[in-house]
PDB file of N, CA and C in Angstrom:
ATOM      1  N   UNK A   1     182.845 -48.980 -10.853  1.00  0.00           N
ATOM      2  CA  UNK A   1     183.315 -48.342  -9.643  1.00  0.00           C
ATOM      3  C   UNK A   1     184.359 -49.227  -8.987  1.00  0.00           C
ATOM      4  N   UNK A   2     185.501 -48.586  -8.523  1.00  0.00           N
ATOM      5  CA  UNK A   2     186.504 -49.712  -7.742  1.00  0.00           C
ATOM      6  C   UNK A   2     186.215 -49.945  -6.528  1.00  0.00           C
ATOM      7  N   UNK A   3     186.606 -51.191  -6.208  1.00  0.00           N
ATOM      8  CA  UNK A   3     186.207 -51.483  -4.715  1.00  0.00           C
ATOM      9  C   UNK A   3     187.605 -51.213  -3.842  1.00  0.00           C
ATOM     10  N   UNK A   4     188.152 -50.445  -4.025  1.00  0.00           N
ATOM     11  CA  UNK A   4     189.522 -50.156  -3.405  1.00  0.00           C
ATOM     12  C   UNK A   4     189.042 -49.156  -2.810  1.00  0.00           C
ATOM     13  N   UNK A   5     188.619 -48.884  -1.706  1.00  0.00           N
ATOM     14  CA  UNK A   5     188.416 -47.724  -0.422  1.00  0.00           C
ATOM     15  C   UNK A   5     189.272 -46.591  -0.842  1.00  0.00           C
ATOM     16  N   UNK A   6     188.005 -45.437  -0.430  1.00  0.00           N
ATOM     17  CA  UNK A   6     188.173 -43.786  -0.836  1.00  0.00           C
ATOM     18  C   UNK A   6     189.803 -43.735  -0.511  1.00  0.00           C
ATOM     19  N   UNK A   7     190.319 -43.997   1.031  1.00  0.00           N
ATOM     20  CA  UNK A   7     191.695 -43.603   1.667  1.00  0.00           C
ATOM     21  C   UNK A   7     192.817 -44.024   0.714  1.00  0.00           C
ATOM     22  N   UNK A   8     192.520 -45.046  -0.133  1.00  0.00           N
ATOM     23  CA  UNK A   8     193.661 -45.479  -0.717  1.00  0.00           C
ATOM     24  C   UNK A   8     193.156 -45.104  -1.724  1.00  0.00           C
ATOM     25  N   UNK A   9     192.722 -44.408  -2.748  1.00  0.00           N
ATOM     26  CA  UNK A   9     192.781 -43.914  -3.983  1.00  0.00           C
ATOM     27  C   UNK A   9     193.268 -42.580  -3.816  1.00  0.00           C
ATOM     28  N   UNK A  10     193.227 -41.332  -2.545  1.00  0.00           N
ATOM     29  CA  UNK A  10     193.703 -40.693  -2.410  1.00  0.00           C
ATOM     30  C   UNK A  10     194.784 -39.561  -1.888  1.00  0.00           C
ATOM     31  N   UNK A  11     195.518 -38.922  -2.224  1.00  0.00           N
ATOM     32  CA  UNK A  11     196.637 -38.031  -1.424  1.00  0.00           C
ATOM     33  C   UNK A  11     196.306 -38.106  -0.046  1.00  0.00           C
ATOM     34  N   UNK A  12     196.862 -38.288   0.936  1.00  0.00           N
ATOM     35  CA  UNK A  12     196.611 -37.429   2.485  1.00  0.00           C
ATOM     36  C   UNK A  12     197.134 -36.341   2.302  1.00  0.00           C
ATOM     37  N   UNK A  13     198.794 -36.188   1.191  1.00  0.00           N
ATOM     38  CA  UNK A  13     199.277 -35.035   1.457  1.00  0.00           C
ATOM     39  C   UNK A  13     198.314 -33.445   0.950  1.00  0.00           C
ATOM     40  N   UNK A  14     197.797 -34.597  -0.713  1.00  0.00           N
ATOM     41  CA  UNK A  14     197.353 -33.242  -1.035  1.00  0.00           C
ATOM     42  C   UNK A  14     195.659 -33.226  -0.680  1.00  0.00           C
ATOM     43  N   UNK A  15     195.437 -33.790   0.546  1.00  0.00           N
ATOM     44  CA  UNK A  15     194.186 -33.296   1.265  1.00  0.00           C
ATOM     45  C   UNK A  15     194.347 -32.313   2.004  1.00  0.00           C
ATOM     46  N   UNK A  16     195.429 -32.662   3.034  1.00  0.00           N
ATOM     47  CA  UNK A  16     196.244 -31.426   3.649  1.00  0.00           C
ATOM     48  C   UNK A  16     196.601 -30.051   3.080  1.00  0.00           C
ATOM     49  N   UNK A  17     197.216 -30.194   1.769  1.00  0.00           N
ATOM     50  CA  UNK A  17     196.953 -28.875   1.571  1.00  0.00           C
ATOM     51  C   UNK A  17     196.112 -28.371   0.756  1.00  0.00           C
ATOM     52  N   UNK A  18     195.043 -29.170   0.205  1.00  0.00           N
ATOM     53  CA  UNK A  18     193.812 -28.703  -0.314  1.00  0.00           C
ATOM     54  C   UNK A  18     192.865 -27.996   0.698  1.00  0.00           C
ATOM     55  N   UNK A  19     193.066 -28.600   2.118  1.00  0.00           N
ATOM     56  CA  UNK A  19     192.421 -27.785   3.399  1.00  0.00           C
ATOM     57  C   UNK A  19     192.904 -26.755   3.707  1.00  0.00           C
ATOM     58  N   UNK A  20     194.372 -26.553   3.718  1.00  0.00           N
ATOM     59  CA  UNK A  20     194.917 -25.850   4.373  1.00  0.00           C
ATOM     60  C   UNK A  20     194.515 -24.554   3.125  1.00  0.00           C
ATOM     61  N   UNK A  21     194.605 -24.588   1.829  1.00  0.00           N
ATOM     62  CA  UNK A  21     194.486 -23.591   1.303  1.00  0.00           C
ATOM     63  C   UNK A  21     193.361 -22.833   0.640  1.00  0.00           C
ATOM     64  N   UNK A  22     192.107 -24.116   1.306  1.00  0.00           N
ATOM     65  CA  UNK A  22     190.530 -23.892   1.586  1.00  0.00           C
ATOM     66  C   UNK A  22     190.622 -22.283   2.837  1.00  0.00           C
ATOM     67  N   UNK A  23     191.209 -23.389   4.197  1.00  0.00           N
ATOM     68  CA  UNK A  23     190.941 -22.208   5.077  1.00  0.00           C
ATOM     69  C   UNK A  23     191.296 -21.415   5.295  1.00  0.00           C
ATOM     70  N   UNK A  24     192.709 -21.187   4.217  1.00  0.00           N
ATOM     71  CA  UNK A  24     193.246 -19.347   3.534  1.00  0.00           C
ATOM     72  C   UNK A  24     192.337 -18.500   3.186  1.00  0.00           C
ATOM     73  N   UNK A  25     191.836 -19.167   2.439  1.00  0.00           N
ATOM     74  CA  UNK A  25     191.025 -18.642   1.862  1.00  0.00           C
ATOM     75  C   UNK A  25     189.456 -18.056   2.607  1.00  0.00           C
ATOM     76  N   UNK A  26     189.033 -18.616   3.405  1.00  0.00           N
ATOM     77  CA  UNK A  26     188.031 -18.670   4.371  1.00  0.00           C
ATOM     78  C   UNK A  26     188.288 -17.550   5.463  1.00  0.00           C
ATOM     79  N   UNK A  27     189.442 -17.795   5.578  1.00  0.00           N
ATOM     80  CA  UNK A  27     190.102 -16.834   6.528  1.00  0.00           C
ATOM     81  C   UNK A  27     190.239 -15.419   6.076  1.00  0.00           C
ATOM     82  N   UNK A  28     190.790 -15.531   4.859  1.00  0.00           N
ATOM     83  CA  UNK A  28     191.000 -14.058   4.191  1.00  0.00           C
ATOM     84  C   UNK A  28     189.750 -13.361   3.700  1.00  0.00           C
ATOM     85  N   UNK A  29     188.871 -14.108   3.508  1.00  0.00           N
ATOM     86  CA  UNK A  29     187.612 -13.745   2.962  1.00  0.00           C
ATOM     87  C   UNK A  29     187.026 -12.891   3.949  1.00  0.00           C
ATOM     88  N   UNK A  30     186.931 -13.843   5.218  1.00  0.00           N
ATOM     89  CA  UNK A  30     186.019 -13.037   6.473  1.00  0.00           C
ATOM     90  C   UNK A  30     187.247 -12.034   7.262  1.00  0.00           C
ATOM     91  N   UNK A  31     188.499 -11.683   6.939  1.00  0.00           N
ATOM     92  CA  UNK A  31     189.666 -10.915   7.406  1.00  0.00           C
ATOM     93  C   UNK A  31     189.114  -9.536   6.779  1.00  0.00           C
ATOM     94  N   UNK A  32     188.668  -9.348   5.104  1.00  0.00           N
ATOM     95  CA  UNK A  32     188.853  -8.599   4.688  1.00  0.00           C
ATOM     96  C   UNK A  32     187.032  -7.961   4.734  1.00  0.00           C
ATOM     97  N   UNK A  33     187.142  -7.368   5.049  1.00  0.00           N
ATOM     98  CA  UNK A  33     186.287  -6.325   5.011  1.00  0.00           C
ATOM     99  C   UNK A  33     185.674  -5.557   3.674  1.00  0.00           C
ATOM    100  N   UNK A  34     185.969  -6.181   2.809  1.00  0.00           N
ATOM    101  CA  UNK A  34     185.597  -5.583   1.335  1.00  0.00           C
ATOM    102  C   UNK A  34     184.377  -6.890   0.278  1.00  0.00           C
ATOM    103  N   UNK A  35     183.877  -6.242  -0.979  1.00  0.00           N
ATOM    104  CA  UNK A  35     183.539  -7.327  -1.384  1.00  0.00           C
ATOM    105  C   UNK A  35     184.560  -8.220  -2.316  1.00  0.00           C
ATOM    106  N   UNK A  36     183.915  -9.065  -2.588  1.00  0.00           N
ATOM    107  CA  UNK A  36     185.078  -9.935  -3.501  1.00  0.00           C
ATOM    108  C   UNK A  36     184.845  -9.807  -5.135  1.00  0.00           C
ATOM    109  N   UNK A  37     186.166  -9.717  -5.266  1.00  0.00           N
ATOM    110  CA  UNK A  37     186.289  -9.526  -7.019  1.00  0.00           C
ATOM    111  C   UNK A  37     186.033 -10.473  -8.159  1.00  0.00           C
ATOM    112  N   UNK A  38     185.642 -10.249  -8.570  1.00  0.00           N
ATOM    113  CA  UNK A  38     185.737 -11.286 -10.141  1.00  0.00           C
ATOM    114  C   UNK A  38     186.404 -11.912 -10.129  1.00  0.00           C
ATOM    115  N   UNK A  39     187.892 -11.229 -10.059  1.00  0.00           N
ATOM    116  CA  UNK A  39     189.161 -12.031 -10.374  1.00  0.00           C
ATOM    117  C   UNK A  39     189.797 -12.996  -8.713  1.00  0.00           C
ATOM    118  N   UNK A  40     189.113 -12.646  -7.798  1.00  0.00           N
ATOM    119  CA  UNK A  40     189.710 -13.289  -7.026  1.00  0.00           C
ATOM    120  C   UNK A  40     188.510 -14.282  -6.471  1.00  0.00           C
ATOM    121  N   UNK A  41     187.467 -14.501  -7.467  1.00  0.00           N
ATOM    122  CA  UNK A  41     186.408 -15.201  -7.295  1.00  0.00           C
ATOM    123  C   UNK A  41     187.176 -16.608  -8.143  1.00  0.00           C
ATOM    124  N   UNK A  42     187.455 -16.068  -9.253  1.00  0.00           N
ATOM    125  CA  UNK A  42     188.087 -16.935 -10.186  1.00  0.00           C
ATOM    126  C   UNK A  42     188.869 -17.632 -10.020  1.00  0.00           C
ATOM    127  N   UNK A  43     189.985 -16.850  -9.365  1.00  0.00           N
ATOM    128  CA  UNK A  43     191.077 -17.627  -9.178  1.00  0.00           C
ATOM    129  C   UNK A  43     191.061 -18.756  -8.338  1.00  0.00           C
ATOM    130  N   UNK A  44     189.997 -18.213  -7.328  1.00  0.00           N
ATOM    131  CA  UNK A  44     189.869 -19.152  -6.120  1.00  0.00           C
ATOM    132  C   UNK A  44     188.781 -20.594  -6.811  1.00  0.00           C
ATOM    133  N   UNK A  45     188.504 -20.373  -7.340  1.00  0.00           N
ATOM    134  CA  UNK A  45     187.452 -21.219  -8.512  1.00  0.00           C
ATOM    135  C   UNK A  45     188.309 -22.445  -8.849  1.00  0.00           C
ATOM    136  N   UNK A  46     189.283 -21.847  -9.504  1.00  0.00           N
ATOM    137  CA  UNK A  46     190.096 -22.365 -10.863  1.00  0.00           C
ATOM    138  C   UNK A  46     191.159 -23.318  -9.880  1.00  0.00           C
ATOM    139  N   UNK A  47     191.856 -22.672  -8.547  1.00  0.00           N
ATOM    140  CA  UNK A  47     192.437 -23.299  -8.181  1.00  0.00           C
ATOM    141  C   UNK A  47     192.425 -24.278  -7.291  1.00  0.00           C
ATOM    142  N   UNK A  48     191.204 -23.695  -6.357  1.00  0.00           N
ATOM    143  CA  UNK A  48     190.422 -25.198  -5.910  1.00  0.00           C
ATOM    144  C   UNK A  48     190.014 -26.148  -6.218  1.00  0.00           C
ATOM    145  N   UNK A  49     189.129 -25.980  -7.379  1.00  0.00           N
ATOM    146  CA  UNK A  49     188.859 -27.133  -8.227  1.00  0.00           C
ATOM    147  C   UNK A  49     189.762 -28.125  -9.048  1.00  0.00           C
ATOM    148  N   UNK A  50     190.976 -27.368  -9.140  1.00  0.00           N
ATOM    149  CA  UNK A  50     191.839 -28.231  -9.733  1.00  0.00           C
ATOM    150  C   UNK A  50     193.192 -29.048  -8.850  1.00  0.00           C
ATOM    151  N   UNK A  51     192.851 -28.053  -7.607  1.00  0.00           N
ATOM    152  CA  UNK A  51     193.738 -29.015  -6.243  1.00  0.00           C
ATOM    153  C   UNK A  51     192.328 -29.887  -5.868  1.00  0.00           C
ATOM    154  N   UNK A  52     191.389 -30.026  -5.960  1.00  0.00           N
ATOM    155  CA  UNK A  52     190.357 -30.989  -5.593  1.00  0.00           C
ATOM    156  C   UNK A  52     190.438 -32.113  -6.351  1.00  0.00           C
ATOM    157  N   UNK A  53     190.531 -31.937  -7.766  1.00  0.00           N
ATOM    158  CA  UNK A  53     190.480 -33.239  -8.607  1.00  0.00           C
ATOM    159  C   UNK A  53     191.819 -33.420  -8.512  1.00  0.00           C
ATOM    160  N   UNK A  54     193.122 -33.232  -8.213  1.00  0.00           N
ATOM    161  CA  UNK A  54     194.527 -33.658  -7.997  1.00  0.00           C
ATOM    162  C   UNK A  54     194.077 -34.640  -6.560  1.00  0.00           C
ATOM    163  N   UNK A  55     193.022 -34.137  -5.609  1.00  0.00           N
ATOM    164  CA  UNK A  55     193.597 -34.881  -4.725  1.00  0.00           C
ATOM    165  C   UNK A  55     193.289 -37.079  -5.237  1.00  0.00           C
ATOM    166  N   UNK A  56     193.050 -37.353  -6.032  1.00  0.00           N
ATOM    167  CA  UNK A  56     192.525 -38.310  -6.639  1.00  0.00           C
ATOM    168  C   UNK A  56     193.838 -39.012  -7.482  1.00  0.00           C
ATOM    169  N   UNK A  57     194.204 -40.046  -6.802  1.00  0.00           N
ATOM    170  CA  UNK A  57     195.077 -40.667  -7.820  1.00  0.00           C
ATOM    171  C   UNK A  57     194.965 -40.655  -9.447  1.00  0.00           C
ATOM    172  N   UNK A  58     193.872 -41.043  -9.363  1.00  0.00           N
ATOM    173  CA  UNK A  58     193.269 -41.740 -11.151  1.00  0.00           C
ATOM    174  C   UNK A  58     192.988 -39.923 -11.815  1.00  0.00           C
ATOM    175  N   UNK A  59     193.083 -38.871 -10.918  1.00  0.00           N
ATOM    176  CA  UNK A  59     193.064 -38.018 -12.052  1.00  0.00           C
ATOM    177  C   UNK A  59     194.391 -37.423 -12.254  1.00  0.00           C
ATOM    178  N   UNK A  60     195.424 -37.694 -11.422  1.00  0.00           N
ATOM    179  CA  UNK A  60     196.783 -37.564 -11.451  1.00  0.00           C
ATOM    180  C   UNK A  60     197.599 -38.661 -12.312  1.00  0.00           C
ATOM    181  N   UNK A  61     197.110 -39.670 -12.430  1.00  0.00           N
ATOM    182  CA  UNK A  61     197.632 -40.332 -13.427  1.00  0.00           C
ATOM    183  C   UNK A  61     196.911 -40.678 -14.752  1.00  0.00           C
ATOM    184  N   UNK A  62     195.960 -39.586 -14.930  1.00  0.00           N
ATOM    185  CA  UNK A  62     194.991 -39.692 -16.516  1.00  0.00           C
ATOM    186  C   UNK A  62     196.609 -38.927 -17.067  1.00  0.00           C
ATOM    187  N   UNK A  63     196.915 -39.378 -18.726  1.00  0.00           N
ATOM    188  CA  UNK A  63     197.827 -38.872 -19.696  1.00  0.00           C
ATOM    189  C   UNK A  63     197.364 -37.220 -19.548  1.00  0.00           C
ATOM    190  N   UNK A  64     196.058 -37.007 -19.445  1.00  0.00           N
ATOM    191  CA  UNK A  64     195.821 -35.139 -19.817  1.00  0.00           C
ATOM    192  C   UNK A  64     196.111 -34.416 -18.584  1.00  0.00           C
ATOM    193  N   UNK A  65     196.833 -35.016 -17.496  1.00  0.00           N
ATOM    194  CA  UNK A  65     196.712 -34.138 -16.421  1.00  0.00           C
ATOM    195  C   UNK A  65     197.776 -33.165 -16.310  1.00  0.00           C
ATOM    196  N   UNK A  66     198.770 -33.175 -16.715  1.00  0.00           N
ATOM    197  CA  UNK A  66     200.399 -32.407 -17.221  1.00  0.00           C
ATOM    198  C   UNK A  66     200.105 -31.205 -17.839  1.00  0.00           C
ATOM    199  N   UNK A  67     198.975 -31.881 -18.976  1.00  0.00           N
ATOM    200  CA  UNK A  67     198.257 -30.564 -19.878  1.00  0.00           C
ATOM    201  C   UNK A  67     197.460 -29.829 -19.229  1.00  0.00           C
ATOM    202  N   UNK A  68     196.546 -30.337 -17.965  1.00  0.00           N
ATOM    203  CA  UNK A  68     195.834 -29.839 -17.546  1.00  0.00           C
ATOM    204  C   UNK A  68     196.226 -28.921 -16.489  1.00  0.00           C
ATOM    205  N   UNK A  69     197.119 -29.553 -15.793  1.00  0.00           N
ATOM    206  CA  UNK A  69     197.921 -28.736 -14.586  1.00  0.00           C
ATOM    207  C   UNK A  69     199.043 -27.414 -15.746  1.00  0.00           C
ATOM    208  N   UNK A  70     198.842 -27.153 -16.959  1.00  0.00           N
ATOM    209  CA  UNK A  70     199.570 -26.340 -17.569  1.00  0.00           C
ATOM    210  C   UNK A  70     198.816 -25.218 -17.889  1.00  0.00           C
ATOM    211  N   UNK A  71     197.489 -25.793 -18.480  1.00  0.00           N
ATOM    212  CA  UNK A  71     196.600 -25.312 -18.837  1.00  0.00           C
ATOM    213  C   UNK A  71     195.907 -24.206 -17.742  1.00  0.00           C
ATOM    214  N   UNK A  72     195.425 -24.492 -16.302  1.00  0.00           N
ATOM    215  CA  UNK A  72     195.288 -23.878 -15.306  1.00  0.00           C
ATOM    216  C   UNK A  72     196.322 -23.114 -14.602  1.00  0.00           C
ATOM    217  N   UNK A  73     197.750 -23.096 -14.939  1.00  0.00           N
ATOM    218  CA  UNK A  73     198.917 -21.775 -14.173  1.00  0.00           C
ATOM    219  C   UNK A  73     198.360 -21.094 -15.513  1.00  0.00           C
ATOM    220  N   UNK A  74     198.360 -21.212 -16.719  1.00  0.00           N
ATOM    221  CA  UNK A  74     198.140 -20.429 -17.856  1.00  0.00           C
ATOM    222  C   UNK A  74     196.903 -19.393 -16.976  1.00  0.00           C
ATOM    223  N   UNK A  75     196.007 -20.029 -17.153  1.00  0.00           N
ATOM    224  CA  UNK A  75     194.540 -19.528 -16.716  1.00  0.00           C
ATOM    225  C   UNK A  75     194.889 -18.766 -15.491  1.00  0.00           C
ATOM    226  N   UNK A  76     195.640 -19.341 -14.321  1.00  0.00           N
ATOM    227  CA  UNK A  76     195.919 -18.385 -13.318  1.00  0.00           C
ATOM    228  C   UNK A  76     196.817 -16.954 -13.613  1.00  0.00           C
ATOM    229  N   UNK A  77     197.721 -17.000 -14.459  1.00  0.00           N
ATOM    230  CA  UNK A  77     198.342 -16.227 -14.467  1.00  0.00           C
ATOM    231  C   UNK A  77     198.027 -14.924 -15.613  1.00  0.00           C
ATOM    232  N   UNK A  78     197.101 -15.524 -16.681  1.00  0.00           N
ATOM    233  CA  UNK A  78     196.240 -14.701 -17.279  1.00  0.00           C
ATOM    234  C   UNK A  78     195.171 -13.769 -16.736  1.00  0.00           C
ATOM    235  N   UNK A  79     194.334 -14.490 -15.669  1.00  0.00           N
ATOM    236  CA  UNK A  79     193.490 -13.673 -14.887  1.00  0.00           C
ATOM    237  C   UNK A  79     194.227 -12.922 -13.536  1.00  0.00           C
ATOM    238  N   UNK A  80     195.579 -12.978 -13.368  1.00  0.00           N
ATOM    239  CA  UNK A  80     196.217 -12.057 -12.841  1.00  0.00           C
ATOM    240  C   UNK A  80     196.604 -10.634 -13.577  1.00  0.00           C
ATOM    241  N   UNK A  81     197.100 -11.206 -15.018  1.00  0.00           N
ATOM    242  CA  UNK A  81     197.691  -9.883 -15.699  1.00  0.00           C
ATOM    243  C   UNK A  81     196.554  -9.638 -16.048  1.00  0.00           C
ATOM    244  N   UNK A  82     195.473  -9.702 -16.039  1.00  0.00           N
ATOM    245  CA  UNK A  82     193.965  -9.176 -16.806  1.00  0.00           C
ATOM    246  C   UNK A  82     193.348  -8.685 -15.991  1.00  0.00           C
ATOM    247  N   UNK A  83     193.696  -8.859 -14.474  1.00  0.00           N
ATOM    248  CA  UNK A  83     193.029  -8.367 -13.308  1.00  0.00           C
ATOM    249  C   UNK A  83     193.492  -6.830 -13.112  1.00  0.00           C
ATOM    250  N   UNK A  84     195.013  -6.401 -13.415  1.00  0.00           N
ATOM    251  CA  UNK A  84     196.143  -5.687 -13.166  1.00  0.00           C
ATOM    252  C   UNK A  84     197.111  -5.651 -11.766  1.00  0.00           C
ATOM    253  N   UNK A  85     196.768  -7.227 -11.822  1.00  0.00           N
ATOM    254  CA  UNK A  85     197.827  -7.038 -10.357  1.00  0.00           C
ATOM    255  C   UNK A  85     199.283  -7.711 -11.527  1.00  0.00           C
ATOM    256  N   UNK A  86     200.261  -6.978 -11.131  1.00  0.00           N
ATOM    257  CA  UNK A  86     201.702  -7.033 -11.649  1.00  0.00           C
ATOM    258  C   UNK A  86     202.006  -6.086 -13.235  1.00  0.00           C
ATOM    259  N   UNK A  87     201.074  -6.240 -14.119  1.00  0.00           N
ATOM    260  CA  UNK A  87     201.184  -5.575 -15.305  1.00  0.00           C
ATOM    261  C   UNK A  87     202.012  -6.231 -16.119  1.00  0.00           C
ATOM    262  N   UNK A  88     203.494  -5.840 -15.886  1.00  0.00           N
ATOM    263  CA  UNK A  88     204.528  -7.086 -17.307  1.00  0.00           C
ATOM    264  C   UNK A  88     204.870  -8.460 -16.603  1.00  0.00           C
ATOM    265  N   UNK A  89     204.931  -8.065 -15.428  1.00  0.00           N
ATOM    266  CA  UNK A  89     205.628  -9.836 -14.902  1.00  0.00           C
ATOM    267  C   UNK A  89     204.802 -10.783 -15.228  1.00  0.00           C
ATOM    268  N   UNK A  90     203.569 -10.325 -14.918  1.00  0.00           N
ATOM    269  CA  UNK A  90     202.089 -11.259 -15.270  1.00  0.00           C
ATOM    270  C   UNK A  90     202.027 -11.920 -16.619  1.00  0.00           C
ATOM    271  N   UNK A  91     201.835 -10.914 -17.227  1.00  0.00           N
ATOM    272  CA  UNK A  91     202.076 -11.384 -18.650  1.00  0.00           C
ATOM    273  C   UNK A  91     203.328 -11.836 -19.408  1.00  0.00           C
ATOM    274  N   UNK A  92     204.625 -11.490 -19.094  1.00  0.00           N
ATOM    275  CA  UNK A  92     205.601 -12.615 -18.919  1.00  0.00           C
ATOM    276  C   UNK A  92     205.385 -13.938 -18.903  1.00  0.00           C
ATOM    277  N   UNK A  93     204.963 -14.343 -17.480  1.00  0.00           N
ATOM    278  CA  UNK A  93     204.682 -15.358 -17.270  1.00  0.00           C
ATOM    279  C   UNK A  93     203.719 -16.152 -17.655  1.00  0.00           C
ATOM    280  N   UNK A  94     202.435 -15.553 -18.067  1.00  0.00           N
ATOM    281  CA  UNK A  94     200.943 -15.911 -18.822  1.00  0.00           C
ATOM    282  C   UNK A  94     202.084 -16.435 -20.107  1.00  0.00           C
ATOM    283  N   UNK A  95     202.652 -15.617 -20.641  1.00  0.00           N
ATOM    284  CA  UNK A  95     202.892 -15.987 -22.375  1.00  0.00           C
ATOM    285  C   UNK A  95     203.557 -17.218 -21.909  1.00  0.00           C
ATOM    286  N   UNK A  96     204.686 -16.875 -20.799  1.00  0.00           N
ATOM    287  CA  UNK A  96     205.518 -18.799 -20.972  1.00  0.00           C
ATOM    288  C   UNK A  96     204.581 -19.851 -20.712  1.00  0.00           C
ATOM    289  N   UNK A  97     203.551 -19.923 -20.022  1.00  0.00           N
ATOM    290  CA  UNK A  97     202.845 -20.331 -19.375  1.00  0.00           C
ATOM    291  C   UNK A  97     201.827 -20.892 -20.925  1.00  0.00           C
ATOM    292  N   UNK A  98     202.126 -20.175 -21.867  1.00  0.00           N
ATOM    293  CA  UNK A  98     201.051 -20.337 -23.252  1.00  0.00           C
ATOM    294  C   UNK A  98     202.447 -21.429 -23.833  1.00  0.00           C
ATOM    295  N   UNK A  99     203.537 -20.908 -23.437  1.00  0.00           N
ATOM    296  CA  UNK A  99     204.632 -21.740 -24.003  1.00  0.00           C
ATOM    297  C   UNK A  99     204.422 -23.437 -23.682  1.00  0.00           C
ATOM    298  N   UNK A 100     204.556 -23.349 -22.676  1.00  0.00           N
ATOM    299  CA  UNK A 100     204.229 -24.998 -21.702  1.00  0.00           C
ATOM    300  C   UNK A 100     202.690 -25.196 -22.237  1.00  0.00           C
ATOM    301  N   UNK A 101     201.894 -25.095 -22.626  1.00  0.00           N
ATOM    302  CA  UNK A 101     200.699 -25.376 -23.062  1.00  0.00           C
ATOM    303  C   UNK A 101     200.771 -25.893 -24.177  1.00  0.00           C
ATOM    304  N   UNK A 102     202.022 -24.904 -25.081  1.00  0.00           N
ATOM    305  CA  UNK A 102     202.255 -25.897 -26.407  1.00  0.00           C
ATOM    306  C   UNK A 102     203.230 -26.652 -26.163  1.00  0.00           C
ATOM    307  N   UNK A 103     203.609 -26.720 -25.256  1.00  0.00           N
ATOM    308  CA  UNK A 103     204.831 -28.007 -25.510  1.00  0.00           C
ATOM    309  C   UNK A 103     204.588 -29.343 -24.602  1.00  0.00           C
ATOM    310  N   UNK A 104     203.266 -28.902 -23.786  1.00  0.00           N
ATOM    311  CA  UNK A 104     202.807 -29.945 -23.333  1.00  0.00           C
ATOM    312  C   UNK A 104     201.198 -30.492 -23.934  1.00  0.00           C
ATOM    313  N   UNK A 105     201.259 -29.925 -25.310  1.00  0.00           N
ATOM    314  CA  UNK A 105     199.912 -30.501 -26.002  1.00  0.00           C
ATOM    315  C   UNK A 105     200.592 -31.233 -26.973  1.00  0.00           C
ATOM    316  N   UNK A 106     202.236 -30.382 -27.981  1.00  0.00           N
ATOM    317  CA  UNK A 106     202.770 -31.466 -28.564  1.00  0.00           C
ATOM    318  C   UNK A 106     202.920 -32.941 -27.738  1.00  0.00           C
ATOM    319  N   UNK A 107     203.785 -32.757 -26.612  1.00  0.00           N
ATOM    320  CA  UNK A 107     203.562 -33.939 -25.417  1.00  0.00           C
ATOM    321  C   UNK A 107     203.335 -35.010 -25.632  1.00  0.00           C
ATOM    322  N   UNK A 108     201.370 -34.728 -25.180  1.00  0.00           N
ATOM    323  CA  UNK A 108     200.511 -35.190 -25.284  1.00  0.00           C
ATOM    324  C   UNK A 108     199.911 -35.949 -26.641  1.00  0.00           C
ATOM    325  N   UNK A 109     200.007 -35.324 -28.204  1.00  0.00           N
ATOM    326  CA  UNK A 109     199.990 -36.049 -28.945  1.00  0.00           C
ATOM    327  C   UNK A 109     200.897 -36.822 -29.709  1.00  0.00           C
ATOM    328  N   UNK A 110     202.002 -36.600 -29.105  1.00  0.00           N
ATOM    329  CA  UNK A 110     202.746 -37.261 -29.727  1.00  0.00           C
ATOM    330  C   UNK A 110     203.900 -38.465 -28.693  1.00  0.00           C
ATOM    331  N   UNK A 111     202.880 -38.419 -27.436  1.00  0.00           N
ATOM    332  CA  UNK A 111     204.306 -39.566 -26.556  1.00  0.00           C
ATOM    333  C   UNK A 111     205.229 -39.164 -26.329  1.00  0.00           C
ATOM    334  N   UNK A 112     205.663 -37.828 -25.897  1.00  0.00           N
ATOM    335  CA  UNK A 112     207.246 -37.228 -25.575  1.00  0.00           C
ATOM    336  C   UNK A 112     206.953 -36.811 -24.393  1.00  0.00           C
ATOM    337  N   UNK A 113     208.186 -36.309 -23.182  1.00  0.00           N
ATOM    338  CA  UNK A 113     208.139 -36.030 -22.506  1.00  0.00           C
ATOM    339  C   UNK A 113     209.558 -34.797 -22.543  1.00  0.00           C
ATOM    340  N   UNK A 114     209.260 -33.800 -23.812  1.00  0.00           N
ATOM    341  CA  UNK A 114     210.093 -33.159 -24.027  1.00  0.00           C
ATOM    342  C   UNK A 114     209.723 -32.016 -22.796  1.00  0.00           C
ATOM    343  N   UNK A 115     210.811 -31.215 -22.470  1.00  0.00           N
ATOM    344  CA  UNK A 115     211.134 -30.358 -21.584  1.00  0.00           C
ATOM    345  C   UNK A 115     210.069 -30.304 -20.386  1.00  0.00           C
ATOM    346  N   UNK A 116     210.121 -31.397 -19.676  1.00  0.00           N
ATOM    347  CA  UNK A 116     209.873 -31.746 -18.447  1.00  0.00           C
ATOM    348  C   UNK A 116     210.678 -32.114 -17.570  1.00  0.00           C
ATOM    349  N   UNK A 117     210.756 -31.787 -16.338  1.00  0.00           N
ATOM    350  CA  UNK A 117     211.679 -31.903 -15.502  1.00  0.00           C
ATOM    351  C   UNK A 117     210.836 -32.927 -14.678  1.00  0.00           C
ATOM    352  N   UNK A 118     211.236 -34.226 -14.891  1.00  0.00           N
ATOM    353  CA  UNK A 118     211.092 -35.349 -13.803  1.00  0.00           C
ATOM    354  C   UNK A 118     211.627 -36.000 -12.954  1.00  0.00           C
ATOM    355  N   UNK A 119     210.691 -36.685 -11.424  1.00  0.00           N
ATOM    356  CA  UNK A 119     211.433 -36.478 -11.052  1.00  0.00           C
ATOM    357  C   UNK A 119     212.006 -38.067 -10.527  1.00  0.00           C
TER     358      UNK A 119
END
């Protein structure tokens, strides 16, 4: 375990908007008057949890996190076109989204930082 205090291992920024897009969500939940969907159970799942472990230095700088942050727009944008909100744009974007998955798993095994935009 490091002895380097919680504050400095992590984002303030992306605490801020890990809250801020907690109490979107909180908000919209008790706004809407309906029950909640599968897919917007999921999404809210998939994307919290993965702005939660971002807010953490050491999981922002593990080598798999590029893949991982690729891996989850994939997942988001799949359980959009599978939900039927958009129909082709969705899946458009799901397939590029499968694109960056392979080009950030070659990446990953092989030490490149091909078609990444850094910054």
């Amino acid at each position: 375990m490091s002895s380097t205090p919680l504050r400095e291992r992590v984002s303030p920024s992306r605490v801020g908007a890990l809250l801020v897009v907690t109490a979107l969500l909180v908000v919209l939940v008790l706004a809407l008057d309906q029950p909640l969907t599968a897919e917007f159970v999921a999404l809210s799942v998939v994307v919290l949890g993965f702005m939660t472990a971002s807010v953490f230095d050491a999981v922002r700088s593990h080598p798999l996190y590029t893949l991982a942050s690729v891996v989850e727009l994939s997942v988001v944008f799949w359980v959009l076109y599978l939900g039927g909100a958009g129909g082709l744009f969705f899946l458009a974007l799901a397939c590029l989204a499968l694109v960056g998955v392979a080009v950030e798993l070659y990446n990953y095994r092989n030490g490149t930082s091909y078609l990444r935009f850094e910054a």
